[in-house]
N, C-alpha and C. Protein backbone atom coordinates (compact mmCIF):
# COMPACT_ATOMS: atom_id res chain seq x y z
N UNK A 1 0.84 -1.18 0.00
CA UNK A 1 0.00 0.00 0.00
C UNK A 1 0.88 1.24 0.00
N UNK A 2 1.00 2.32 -0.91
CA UNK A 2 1.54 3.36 -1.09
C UNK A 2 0.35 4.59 -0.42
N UNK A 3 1.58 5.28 -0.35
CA UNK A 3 0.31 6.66 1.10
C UNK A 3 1.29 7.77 -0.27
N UNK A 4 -0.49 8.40 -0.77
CA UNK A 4 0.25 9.67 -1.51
C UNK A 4 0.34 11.05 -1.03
N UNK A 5 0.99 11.59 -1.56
CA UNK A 5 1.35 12.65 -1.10
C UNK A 5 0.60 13.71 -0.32
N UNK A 6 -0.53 13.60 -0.83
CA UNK A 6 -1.52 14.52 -0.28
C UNK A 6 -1.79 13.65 1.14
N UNK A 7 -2.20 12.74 1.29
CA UNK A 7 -1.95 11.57 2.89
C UNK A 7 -0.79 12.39 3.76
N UNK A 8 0.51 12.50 3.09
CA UNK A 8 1.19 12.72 3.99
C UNK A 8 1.20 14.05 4.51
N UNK A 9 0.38 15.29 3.82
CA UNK A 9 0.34 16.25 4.11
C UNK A 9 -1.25 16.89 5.19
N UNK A 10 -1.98 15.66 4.71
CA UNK A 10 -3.09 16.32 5.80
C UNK A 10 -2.64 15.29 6.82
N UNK A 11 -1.75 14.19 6.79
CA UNK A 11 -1.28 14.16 8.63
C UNK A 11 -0.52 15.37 9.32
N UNK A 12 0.19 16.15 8.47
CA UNK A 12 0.81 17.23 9.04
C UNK A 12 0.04 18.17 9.64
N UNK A 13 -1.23 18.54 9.06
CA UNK A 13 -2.01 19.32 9.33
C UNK A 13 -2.99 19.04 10.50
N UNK A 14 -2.73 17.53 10.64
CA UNK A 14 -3.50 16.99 11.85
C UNK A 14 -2.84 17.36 13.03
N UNK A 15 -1.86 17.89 13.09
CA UNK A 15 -1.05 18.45 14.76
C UNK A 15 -0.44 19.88 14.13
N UNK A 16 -1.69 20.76 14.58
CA UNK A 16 -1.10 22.05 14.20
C UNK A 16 0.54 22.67 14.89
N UNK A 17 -0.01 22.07 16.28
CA UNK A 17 0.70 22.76 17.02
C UNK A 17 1.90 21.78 17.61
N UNK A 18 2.43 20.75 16.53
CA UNK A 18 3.60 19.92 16.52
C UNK A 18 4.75 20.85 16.92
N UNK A 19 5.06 21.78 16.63
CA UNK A 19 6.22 22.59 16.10
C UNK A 19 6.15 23.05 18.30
N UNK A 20 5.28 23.44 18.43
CA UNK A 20 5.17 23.62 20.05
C UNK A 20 5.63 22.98 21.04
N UNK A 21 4.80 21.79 20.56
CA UNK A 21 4.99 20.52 21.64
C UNK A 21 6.49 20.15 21.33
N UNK A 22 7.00 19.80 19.60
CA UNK A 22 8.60 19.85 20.36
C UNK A 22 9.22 20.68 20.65
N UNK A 23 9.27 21.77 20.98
CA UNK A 23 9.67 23.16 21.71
C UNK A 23 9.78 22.73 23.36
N UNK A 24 8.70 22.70 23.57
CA UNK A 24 8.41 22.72 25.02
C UNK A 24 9.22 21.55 25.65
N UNK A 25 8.71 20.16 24.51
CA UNK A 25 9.67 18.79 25.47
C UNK A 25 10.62 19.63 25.42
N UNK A 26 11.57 19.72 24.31
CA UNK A 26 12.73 19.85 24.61
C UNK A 26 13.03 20.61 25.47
N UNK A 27 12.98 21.83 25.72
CA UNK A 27 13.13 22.81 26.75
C UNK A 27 12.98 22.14 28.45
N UNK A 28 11.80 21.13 28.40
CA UNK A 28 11.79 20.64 29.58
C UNK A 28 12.95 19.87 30.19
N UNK A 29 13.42 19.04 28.62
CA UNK A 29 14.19 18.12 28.70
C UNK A 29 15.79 18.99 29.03
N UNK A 30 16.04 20.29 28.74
CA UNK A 30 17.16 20.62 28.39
C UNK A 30 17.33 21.08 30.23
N UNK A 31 15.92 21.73 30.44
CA UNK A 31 16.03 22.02 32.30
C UNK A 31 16.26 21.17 33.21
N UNK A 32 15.60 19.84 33.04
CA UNK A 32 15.82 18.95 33.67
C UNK A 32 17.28 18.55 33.74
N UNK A 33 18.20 18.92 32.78
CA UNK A 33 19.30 17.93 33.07
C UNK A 33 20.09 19.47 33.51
N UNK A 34 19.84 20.48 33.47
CA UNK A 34 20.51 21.68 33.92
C UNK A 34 20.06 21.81 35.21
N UNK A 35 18.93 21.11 36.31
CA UNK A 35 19.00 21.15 37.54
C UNK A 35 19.48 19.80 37.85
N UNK A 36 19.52 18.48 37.53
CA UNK A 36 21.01 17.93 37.61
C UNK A 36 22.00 17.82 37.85
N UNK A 37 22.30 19.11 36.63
CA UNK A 37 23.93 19.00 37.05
C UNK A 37 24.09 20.63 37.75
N UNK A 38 23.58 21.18 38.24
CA UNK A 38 23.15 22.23 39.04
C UNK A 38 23.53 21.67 40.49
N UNK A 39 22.66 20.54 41.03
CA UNK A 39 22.73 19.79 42.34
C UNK A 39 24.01 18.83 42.41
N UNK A 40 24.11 18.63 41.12
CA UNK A 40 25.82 17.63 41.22
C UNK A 40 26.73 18.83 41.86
N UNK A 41 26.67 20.06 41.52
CA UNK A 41 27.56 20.77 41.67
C UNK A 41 27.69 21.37 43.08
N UNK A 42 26.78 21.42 43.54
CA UNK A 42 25.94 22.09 45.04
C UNK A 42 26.10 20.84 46.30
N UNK A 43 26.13 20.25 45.79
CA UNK A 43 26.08 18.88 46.32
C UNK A 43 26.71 18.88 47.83
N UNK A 44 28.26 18.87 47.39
CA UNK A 44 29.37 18.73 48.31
C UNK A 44 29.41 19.86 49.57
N UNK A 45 28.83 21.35 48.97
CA UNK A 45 28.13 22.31 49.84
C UNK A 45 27.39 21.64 50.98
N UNK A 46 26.13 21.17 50.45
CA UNK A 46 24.93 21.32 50.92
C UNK A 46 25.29 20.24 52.16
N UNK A 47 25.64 18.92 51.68
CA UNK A 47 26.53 17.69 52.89
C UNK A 47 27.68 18.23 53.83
N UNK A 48 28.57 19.07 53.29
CA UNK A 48 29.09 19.93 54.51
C UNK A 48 28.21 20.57 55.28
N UNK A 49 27.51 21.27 54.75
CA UNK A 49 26.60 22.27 56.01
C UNK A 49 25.92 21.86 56.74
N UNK A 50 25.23 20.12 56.31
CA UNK A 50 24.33 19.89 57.02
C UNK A 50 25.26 18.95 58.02
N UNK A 51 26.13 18.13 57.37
CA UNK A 51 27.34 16.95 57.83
C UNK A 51 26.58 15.75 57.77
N UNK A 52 26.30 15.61 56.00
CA UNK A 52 25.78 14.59 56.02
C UNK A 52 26.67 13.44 55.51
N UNK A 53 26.62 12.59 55.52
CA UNK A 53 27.23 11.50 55.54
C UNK A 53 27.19 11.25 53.81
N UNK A 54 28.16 10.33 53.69
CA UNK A 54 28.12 10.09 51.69
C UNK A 54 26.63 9.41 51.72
N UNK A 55 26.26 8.34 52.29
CA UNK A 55 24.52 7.70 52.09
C UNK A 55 23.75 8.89 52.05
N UNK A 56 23.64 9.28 52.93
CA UNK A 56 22.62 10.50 53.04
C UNK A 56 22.91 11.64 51.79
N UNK A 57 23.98 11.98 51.54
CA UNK A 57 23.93 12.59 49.93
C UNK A 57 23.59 12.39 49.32
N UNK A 58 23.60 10.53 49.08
CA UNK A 58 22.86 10.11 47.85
C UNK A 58 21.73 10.44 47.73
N UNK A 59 21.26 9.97 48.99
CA UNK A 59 19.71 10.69 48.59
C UNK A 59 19.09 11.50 48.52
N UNK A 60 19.71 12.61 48.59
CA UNK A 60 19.47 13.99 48.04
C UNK A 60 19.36 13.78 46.44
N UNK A 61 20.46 12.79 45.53
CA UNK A 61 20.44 13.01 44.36
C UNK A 61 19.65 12.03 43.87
N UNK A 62 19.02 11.09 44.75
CA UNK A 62 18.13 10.42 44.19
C UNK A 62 16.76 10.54 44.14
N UNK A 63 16.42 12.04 45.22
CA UNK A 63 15.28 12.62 45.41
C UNK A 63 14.39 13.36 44.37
């Protein structure tokens, strides 16, 4: 079964707002790993101040 051309163009038209939605993942996706490595960095701070132990760090980063 061949899909013609015009097929492939009113699926495009079926998600106007495609161009958005991958905007937004990505952006979510790009924050998420920028508070990551935000807390990787803060990390060693935050276990001094409190005097937490290496276990107990972890779970800060697993929180």
């Amino acid at each position: 079964m061949q899909i013609s051309p015009a097929a492939e163009t009113d699926a495009a038209e079926d998600v106007p707002y495609a161009w958005r939605v991958f905007s937004v993942t990505s952006l979510g996706v790009i924050l998420t790993g920028l508070n990551g490595s935000t807390l990787e960095i803060g990390l060693p701070s935050v276990a001094r101040h409190f005097h937490a132990t290496p276990t107990q760090a972890s779970w800060v980063l697993l929180s």
